[in-house]
PDB file of N, CA and C in Angstrom:
ATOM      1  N   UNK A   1    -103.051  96.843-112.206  1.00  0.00           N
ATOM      2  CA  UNK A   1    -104.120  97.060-113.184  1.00  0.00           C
ATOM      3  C   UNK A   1    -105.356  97.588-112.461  1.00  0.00           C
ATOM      4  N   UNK A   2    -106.052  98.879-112.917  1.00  0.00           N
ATOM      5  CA  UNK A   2    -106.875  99.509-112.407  1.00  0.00           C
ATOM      6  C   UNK A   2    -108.745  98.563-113.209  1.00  0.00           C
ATOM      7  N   UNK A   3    -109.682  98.494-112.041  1.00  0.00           N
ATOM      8  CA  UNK A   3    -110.993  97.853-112.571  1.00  0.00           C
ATOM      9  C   UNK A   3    -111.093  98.922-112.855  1.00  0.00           C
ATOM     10  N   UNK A   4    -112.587  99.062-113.492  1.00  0.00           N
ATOM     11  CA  UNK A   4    -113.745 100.283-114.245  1.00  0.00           C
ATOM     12  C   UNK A   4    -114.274 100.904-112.987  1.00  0.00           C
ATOM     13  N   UNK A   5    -114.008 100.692-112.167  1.00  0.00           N
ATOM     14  CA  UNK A   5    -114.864 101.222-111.124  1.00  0.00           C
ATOM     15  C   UNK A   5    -113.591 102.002-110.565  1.00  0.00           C
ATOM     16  N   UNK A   6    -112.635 101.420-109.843  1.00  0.00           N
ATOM     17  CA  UNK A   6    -111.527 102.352-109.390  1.00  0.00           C
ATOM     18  C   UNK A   6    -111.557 103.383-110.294  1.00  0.00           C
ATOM     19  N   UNK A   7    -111.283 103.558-111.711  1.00  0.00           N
ATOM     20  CA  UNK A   7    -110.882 104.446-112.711  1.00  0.00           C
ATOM     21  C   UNK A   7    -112.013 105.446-112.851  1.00  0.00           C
ATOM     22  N   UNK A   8    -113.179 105.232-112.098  1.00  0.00           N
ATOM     23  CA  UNK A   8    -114.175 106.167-112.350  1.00  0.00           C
ATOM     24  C   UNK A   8    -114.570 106.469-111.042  1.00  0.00           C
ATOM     25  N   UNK A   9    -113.791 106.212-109.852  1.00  0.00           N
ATOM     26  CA  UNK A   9    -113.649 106.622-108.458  1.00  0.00           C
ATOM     27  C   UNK A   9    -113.048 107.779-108.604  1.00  0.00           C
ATOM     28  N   UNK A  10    -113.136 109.078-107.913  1.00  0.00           N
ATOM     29  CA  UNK A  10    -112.832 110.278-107.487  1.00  0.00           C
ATOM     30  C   UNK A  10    -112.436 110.645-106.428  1.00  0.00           C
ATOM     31  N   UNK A  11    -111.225 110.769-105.689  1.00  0.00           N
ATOM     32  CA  UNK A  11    -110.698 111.421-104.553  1.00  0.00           C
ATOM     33  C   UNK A  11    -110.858 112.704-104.166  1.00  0.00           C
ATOM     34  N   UNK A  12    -111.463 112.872-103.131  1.00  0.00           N
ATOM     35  CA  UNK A  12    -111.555 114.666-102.642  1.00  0.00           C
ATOM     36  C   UNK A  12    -111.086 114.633-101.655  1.00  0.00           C
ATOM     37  N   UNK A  13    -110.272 115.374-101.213  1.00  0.00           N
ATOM     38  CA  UNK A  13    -109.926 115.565 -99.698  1.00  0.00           C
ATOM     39  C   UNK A  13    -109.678 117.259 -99.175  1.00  0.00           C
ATOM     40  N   UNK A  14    -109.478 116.917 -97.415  1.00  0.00           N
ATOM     41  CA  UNK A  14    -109.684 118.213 -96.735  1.00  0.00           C
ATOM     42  C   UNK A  14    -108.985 118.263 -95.555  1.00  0.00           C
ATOM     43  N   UNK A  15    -108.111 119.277 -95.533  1.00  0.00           N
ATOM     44  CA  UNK A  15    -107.032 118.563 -94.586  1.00  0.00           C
ATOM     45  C   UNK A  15    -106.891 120.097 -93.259  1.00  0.00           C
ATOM     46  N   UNK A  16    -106.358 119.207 -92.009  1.00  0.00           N
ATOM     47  CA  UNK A  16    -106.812 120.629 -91.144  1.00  0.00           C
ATOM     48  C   UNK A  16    -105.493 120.311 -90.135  1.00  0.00           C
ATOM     49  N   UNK A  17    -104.736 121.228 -90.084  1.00  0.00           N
ATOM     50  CA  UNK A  17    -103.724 120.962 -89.209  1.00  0.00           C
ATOM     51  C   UNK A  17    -103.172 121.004 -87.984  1.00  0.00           C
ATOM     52  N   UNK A  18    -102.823 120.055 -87.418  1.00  0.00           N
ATOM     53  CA  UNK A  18    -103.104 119.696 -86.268  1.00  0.00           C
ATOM     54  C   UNK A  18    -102.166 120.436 -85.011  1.00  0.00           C
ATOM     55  N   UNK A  19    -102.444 120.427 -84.125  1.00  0.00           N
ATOM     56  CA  UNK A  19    -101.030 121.221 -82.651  1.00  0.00           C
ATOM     57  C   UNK A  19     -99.756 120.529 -82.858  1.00  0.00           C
ATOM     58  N   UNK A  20     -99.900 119.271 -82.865  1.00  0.00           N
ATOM     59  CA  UNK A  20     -98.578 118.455 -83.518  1.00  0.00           C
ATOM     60  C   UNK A  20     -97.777 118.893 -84.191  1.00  0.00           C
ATOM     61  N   UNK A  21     -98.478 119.911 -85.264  1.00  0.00           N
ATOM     62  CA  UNK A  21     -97.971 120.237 -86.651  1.00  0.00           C
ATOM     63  C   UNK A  21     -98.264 118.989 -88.146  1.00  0.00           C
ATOM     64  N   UNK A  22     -98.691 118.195 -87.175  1.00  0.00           N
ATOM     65  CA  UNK A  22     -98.929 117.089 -88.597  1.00  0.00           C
ATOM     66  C   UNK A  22    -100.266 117.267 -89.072  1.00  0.00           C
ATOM     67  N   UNK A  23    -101.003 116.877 -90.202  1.00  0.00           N
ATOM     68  CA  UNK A  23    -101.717 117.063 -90.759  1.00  0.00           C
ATOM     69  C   UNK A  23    -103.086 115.962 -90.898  1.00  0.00           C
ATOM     70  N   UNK A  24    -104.357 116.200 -90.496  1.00  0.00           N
ATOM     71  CA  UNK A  24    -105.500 115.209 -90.574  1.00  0.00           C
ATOM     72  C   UNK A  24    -105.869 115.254 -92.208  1.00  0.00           C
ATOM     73  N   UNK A  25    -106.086 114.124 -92.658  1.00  0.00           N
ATOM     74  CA  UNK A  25    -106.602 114.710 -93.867  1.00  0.00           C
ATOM     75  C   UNK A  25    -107.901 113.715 -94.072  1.00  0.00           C
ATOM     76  N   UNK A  26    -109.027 114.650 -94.479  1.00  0.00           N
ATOM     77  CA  UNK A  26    -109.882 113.596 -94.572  1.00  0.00           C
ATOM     78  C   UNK A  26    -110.599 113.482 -96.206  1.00  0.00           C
ATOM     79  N   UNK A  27    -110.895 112.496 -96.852  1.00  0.00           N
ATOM     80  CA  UNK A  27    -110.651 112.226 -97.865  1.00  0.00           C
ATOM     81  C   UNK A  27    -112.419 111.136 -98.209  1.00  0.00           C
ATOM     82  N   UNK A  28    -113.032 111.628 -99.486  1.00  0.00           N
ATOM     83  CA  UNK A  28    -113.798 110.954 -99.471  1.00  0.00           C
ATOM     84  C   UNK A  28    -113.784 110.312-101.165  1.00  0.00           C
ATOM     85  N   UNK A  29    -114.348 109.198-101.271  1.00  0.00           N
ATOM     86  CA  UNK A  29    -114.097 108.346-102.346  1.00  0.00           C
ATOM     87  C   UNK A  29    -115.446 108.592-102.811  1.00  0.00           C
ATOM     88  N   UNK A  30    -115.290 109.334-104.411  1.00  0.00           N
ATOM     89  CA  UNK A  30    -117.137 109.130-105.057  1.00  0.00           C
ATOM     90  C   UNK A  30    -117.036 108.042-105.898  1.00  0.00           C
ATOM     91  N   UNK A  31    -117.635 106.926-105.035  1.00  0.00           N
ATOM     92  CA  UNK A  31    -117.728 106.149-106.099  1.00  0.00           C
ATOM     93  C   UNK A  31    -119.219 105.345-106.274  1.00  0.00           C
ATOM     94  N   UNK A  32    -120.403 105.510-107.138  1.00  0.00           N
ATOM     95  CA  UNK A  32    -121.587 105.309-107.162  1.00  0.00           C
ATOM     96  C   UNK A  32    -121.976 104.163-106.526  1.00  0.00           C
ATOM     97  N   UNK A  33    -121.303 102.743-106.667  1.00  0.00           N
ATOM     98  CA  UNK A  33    -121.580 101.770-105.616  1.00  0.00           C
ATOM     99  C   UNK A  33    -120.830 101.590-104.601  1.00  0.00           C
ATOM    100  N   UNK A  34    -119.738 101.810-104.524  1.00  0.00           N
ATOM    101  CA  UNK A  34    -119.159 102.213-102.716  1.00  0.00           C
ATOM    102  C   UNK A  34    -119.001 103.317-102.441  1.00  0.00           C
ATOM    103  N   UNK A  35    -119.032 104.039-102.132  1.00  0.00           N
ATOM    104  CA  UNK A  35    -118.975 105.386-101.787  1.00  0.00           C
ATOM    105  C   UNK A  35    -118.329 104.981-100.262  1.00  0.00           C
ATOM    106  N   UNK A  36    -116.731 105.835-100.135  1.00  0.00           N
ATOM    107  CA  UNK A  36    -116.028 105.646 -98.915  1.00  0.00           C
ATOM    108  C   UNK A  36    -115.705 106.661 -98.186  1.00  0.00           C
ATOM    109  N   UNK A  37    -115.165 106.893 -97.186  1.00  0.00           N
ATOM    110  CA  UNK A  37    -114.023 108.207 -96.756  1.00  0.00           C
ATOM    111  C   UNK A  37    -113.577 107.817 -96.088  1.00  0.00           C
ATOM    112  N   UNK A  38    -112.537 108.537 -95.229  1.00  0.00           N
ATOM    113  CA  UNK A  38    -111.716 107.855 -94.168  1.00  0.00           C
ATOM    114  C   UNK A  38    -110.437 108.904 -94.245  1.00  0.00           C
ATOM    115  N   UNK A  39    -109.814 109.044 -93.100  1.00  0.00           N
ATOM    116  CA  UNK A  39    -108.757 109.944 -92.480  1.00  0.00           C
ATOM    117  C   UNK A  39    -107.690 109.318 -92.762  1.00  0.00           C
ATOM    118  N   UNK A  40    -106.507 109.983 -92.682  1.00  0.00           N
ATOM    119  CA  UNK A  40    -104.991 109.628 -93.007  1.00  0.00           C
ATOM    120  C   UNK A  40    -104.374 111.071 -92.163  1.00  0.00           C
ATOM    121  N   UNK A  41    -103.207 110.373 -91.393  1.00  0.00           N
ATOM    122  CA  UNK A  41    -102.236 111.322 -90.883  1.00  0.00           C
ATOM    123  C   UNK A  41    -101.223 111.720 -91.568  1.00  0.00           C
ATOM    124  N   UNK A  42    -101.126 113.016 -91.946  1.00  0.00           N
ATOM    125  CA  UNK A  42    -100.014 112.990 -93.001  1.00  0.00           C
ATOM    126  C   UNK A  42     -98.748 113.917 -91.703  1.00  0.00           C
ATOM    127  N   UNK A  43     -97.381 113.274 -92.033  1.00  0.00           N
ATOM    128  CA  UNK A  43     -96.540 114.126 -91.467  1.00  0.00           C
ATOM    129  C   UNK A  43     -95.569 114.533 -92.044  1.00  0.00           C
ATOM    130  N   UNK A  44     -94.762 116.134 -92.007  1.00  0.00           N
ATOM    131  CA  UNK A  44     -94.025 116.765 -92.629  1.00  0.00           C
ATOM    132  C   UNK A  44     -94.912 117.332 -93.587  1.00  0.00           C
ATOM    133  N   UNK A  45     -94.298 118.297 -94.629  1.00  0.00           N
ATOM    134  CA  UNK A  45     -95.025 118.654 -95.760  1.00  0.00           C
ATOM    135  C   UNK A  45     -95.511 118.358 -97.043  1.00  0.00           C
ATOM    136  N   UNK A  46     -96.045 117.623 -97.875  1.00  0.00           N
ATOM    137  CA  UNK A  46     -96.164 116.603 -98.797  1.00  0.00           C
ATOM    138  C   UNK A  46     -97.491 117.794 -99.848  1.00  0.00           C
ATOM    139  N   UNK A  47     -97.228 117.018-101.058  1.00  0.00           N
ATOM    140  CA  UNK A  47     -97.746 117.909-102.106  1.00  0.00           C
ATOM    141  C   UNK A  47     -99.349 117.555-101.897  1.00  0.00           C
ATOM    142  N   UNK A  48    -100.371 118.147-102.518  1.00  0.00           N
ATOM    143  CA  UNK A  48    -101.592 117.338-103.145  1.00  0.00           C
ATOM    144  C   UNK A  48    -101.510 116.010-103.578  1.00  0.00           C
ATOM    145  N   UNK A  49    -101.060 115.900-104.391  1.00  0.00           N
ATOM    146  CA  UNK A  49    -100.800 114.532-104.954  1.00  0.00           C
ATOM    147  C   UNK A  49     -99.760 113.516-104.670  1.00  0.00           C
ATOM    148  N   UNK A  50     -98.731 113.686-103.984  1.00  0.00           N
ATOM    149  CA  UNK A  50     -98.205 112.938-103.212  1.00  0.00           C
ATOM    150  C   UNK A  50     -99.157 111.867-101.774  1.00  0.00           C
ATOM    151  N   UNK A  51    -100.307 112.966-101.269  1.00  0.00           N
ATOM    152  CA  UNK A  51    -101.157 112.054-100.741  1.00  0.00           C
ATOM    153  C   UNK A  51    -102.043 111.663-101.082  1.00  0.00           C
ATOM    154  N   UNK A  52    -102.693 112.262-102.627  1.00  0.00           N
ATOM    155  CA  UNK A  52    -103.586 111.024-102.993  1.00  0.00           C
ATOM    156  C   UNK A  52    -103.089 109.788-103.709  1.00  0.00           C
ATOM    157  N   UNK A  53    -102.206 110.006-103.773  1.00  0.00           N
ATOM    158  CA  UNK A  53    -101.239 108.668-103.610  1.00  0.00           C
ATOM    159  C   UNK A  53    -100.987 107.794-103.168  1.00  0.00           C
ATOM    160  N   UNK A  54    -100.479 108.508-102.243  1.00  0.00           N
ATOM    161  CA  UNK A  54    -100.467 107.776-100.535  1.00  0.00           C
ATOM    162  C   UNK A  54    -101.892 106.831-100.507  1.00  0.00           C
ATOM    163  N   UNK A  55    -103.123 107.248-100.279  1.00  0.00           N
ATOM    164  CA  UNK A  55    -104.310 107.215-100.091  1.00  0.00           C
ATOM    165  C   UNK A  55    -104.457 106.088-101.184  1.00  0.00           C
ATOM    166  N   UNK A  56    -104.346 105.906-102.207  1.00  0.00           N
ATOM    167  CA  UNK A  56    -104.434 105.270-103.399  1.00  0.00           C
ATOM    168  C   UNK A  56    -103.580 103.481-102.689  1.00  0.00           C
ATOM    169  N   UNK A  57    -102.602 104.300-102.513  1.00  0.00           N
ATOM    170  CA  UNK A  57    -101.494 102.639-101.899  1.00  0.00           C
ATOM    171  C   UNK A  57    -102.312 101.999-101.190  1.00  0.00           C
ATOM    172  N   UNK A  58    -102.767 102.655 -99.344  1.00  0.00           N
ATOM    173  CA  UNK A  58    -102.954 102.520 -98.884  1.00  0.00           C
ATOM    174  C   UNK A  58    -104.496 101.360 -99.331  1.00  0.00           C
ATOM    175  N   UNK A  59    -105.307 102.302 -99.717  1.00  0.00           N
ATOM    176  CA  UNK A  59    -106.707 101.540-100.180  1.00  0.00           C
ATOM    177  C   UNK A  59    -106.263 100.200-101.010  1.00  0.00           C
ATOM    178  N   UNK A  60    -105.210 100.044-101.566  1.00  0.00           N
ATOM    179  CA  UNK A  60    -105.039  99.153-102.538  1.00  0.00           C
ATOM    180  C   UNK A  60    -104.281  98.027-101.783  1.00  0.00           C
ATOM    181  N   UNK A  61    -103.600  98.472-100.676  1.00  0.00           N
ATOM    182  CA  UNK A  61    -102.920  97.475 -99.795  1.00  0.00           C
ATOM    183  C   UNK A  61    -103.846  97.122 -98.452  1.00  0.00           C
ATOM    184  N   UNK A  62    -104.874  97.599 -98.045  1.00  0.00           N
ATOM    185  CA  UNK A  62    -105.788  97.253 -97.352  1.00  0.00           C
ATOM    186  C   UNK A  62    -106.798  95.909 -97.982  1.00  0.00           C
ATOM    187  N   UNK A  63    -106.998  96.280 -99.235  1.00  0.00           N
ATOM    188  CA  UNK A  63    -107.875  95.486-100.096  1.00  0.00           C
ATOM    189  C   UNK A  63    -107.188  94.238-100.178  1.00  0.00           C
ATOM    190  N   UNK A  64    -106.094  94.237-100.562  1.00  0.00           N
ATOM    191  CA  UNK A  64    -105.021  93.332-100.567  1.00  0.00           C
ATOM    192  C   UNK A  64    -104.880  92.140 -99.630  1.00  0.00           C
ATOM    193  N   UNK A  65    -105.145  93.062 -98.440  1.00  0.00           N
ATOM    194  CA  UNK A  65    -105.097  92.382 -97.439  1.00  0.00           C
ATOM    195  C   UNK A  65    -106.241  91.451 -96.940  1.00  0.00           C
ATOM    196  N   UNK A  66    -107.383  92.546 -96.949  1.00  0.00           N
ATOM    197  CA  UNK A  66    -108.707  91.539 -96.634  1.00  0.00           C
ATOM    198  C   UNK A  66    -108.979  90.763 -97.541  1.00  0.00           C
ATOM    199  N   UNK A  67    -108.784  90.399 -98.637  1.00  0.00           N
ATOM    200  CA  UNK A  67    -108.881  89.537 -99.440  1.00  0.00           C
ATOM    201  C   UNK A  67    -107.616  88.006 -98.911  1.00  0.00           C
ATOM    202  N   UNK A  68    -106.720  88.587 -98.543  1.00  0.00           N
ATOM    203  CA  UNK A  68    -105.896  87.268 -98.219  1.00  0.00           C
ATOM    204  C   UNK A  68    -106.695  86.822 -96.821  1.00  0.00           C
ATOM    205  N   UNK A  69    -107.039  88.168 -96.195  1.00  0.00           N
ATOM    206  CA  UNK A  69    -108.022  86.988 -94.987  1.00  0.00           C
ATOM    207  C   UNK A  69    -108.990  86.502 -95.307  1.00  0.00           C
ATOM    208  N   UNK A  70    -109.961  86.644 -96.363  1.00  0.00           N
ATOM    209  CA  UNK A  70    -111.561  86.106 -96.824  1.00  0.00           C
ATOM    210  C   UNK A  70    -110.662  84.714 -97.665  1.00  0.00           C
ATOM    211  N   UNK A  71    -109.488  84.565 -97.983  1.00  0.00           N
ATOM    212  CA  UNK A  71    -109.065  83.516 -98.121  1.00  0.00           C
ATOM    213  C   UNK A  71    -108.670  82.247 -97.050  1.00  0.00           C
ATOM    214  N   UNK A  72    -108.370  82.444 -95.819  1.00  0.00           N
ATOM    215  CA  UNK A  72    -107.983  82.273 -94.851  1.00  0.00           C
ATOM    216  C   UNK A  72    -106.545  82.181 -94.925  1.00  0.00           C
ATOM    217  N   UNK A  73    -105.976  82.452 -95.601  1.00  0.00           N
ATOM    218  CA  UNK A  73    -104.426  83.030 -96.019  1.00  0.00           C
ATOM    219  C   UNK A  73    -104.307  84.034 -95.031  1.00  0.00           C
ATOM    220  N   UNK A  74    -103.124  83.924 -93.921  1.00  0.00           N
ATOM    221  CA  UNK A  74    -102.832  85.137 -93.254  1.00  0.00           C
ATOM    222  C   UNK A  74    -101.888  85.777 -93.250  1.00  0.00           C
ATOM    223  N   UNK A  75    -101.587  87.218 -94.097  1.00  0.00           N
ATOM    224  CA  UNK A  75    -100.876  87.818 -94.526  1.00  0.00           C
ATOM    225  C   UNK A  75     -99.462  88.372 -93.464  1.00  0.00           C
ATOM    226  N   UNK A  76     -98.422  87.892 -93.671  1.00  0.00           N
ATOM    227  CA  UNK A  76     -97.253  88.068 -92.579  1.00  0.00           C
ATOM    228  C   UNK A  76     -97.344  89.705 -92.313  1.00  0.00           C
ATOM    229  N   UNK A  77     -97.347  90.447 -93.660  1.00  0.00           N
ATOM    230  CA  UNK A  77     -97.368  91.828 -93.741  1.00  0.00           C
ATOM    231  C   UNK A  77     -97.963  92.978 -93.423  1.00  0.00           C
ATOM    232  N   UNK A  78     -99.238  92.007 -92.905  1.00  0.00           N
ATOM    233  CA  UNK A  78    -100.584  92.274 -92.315  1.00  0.00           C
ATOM    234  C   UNK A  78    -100.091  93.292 -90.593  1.00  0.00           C
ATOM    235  N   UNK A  79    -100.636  94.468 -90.746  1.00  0.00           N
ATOM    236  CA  UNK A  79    -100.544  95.311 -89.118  1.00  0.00           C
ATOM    237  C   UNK A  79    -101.053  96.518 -89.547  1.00  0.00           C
ATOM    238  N   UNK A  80    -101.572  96.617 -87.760  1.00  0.00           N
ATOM    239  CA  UNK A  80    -102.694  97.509 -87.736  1.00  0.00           C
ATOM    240  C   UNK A  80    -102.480  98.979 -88.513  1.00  0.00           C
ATOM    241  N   UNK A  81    -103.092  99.947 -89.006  1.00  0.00           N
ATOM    242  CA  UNK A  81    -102.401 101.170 -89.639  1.00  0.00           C
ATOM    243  C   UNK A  81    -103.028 102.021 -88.899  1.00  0.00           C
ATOM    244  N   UNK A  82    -102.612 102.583 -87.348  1.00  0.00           N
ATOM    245  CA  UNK A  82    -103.458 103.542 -87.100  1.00  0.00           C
ATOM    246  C   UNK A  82    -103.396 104.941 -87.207  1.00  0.00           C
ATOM    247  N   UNK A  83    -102.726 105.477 -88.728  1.00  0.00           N
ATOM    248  CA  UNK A  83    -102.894 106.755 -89.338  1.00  0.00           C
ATOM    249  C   UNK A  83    -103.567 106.642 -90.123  1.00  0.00           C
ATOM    250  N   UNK A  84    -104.299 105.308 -90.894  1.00  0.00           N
ATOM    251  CA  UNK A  84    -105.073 105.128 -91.831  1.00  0.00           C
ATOM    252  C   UNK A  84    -106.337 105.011 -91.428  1.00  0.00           C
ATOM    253  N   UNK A  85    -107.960 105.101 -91.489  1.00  0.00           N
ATOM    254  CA  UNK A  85    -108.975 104.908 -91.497  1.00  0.00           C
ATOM    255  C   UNK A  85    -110.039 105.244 -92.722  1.00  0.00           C
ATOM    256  N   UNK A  86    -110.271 103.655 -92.928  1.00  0.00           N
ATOM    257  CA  UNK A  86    -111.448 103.891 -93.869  1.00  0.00           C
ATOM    258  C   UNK A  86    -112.800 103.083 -93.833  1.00  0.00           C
ATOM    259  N   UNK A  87    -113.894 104.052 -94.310  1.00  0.00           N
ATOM    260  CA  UNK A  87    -115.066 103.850 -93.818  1.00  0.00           C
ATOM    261  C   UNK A  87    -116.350 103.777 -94.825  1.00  0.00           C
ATOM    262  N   UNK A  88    -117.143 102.766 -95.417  1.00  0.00           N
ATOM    263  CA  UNK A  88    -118.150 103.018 -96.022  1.00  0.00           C
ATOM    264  C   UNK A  88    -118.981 103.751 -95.811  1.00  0.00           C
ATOM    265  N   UNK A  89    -119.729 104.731 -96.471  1.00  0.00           N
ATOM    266  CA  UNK A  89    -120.540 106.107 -97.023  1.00  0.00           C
ATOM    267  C   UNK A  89    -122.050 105.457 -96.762  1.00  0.00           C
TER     268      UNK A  89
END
């Protein structure tokens, strides 16, 4: 279930490709009281919307997560994502 605020959040992203061949994509969230961005490695070829997708999971399983730690609940599922980075605006 999406809040009022996710649903009126906006994804933009900009993606630049790398020697690897894999893809940086950097991605910013308009959203009037958080305003975010943050990078994602994308690899192989994937649509537009297949990674704001991606991006969508990701933010939603991060959240997920820090919330089970502000619980002191420690999430088994919990590990580091270092193709993911996100950052308050």
């Amino acid at each position: 279930m999406e809040t009022q605020t996710e649903q009126q959040s906006k994804i933009r992203i900009t993606s630049k490709k790398l020697a690897s061949g894999n893809h940086q994509v950097k991605f910013f969230i308009e959203d009037e009281k958080h305003p975010q961005y943050g990078y994602l490695l994308v690899t192989g070829t994937r649509s537009v919307g297949e990674v704001i997708e991606e991006i969508k999971n990701r933010i939603a399983e991060k959240r997920k997560c820090d919330y089970d730690l502000k619980r002191f609940s420690f999430n088994r599922n919990f590990r580091d994502d270092h193709n993911f980075y996100l950052y308050s605006a």
